[in-house]
Protein backbone atom coordinates (compact mmCIF):
# COMPACT_ATOMS: atom_id res chain seq x y z
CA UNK A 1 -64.65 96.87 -7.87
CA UNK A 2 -66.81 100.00 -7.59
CA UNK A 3 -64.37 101.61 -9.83
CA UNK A 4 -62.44 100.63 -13.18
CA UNK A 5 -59.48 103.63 -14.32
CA UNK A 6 -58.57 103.56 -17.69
CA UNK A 7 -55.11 105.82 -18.66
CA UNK A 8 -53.94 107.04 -22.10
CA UNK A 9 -51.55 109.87 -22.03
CA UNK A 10 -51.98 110.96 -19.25
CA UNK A 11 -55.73 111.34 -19.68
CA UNK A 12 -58.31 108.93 -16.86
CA UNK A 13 -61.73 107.58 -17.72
CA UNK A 14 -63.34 106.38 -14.73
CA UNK A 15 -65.75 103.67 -15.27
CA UNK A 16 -67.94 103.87 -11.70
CA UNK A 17 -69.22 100.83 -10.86
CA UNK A 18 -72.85 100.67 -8.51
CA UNK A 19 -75.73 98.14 -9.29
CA UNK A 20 -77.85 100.87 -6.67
CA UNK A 21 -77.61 103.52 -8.47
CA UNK A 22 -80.45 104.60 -10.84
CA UNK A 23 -78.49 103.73 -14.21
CA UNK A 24 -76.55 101.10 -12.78
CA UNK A 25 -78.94 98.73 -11.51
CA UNK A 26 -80.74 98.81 -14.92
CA UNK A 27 -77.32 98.28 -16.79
CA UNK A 28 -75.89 94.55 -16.65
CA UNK A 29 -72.59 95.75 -15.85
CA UNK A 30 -73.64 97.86 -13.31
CA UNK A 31 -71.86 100.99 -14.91
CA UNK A 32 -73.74 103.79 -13.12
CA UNK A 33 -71.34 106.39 -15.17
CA UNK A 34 -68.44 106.88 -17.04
CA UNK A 35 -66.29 110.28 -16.14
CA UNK A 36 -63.64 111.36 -18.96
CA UNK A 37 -60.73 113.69 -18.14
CA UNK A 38 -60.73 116.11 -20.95
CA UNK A 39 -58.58 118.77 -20.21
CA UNK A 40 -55.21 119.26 -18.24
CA UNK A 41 -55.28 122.92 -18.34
CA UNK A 42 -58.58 125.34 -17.38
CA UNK A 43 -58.51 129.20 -18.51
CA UNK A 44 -60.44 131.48 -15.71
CA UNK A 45 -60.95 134.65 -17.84
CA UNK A 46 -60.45 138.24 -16.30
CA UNK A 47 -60.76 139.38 -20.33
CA UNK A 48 -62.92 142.33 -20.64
CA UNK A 49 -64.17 140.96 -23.94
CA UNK A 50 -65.34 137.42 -22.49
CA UNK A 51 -65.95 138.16 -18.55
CA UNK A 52 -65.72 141.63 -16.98
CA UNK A 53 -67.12 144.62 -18.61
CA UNK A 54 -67.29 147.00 -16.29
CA UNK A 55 -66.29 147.59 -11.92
CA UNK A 56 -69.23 145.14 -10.82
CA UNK A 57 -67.98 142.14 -13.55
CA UNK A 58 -64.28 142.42 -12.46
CA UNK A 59 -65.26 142.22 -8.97
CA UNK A 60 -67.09 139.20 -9.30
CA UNK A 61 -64.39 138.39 -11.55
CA UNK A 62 -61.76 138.41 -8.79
CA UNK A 63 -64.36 136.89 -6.05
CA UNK A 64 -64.43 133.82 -8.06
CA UNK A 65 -61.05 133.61 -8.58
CA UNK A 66 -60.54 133.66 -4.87
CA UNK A 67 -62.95 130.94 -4.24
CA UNK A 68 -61.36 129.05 -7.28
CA UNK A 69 -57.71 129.73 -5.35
CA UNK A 70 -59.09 129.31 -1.94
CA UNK A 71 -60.74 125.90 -3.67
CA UNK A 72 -64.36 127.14 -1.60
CA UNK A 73 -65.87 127.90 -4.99
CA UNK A 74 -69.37 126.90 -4.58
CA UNK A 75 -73.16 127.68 -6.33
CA UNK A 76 -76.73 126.98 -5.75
CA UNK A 77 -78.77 126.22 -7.85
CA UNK A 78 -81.98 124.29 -9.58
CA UNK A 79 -82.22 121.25 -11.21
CA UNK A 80 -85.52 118.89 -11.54
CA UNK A 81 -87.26 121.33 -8.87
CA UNK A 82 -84.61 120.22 -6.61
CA UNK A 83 -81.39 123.09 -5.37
CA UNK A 84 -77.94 121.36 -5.66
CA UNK A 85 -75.00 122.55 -4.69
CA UNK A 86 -72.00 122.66 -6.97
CA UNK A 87 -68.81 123.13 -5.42
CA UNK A 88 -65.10 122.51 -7.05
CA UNK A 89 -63.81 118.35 -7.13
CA UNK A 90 -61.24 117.09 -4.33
CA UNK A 91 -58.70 114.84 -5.48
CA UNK A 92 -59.40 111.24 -6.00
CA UNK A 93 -57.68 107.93 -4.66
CA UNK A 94 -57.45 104.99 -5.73
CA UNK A 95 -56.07 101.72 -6.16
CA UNK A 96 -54.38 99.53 -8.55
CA UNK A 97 -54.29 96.21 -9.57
CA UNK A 98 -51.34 95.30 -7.37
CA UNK A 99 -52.45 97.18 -4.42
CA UNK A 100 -50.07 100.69 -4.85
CA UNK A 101 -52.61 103.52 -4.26
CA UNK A 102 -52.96 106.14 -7.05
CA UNK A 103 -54.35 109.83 -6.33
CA UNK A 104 -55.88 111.69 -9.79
CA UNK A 105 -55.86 115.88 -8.92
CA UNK A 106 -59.58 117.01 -8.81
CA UNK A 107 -58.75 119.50 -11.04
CA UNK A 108 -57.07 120.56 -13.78
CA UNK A 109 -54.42 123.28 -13.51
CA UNK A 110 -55.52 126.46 -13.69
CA UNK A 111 -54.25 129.47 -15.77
CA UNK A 112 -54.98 133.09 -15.09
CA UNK A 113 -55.85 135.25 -18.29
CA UNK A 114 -55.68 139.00 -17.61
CA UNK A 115 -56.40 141.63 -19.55
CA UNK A 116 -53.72 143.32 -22.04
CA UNK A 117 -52.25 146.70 -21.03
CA UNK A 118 -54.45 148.89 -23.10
CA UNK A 119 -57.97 148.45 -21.77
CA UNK A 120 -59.13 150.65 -18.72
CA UNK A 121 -61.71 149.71 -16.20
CA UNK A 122 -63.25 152.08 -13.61
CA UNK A 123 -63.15 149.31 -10.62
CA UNK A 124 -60.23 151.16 -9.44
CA UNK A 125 -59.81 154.86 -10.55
CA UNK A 126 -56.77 157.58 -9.72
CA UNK A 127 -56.23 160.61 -7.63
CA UNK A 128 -57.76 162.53 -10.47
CA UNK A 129 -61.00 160.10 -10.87
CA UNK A 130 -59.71 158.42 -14.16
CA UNK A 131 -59.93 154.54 -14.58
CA UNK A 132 -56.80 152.89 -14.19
CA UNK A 133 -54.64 150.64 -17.00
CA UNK A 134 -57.01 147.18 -16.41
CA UNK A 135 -53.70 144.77 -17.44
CA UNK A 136 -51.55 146.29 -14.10
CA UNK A 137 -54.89 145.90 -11.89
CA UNK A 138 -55.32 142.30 -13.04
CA UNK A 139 -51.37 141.24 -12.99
CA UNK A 140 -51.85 142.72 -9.07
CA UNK A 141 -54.89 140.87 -8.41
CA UNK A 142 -54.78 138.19 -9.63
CA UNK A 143 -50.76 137.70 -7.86
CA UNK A 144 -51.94 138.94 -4.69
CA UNK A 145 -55.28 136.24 -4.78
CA UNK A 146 -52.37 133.39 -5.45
CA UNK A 147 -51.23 134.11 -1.95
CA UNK A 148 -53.93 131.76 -1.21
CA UNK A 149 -53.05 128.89 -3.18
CA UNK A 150 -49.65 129.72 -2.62
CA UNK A 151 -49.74 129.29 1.15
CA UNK A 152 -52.03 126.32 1.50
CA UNK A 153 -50.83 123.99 4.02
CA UNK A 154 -51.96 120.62 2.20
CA UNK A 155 -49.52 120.56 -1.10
CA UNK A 156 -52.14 118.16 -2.47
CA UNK A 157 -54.76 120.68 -2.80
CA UNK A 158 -52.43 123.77 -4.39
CA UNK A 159 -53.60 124.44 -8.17
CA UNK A 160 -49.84 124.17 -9.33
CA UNK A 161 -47.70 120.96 -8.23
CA UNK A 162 -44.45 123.06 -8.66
CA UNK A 163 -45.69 126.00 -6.57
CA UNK A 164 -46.33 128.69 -9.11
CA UNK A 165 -48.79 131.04 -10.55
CA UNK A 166 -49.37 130.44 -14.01
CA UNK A 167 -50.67 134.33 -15.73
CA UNK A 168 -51.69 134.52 -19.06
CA UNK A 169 -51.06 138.21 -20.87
CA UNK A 170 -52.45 138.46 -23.85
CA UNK A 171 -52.95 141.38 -26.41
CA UNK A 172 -49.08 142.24 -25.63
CA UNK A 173 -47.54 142.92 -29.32
């Protein structure tokens, strides 16, 4: 096998399996690395206090939210003098011991914190030039970016199995 899947409640370790690979040749099982699923939920924070500051943070705020919805997420950058690219994990297949195949989602689901109603933000200002209430921009953003996920073709690759947006409001008593 190149692969042995281990499953307890609903949580995979994947034992990868290659006697070429740099740690697995040297290791007499030929274990080249062990991958543990550690979470079944991911926050991507629009909070002002954590993320987005100020118009240029909630921006890039709401770009990477796209790419996360749009699952085209994707960054350069340098390790060991050498640029990799990391980019967002497709689902996996395998299969079992009696030959029924098995598909683990790439990702874990994704929840949407925005900001609470209070907090203003001058990314989008009024008729009269004053910031707008930062809680009703992200609740619009953030719905209208879901289009994306919402409408993808391939069910396999939508962030939510059932279909739906999953918004996080906090700050709301």
């Amino acid at each position: 096998p190149t692969s042995l899947l281990l499953c307890n409640h609903d949580l995979h370790i994947d034992i990868i399996i290659n006697r070429e690979h740099p740690i697995g040749r040297d290791d007499p099982a030929g274990i080249a690395d062990v991958e543990v699923e550690s979470a079944v939920t991911t926050i991507m924070d629009c909070e002002d206090s954590v993320a987005a500051v100020d118009a240029e943070d909630k921006v890039e705020t709401y770009r990477n939210l796209l790419g996360l919805l749009r699952g085209d997420l994707a960054c350069d950058m340098v390790k060991g003098g050498q640029t990799i690219t990391r980019s967002l994990n497709k689902n996996r297949d395998y299969m079992t011991a009696s030959g029924a195949p098995v598909t683990l989602r790439g990702l874990s689901l994704m929840l949407i914190r925005n900001v609470g109603h209070l907090m203003t933000n001058p990314a989008i200002l009024d008729a009269d030039g004053n910031e707008i209430p930062e809680g009703i921009m992200d609740a619009l953003m953030t719905g209208l970016l879901a289009w994306h996920d919402l409408n993808k073709a391939d069910a396999a690759a939508k962030n939510s199995p059932a279909g739906s947006v999953y918004i996080v409001k906090p700050k709301m008593h």
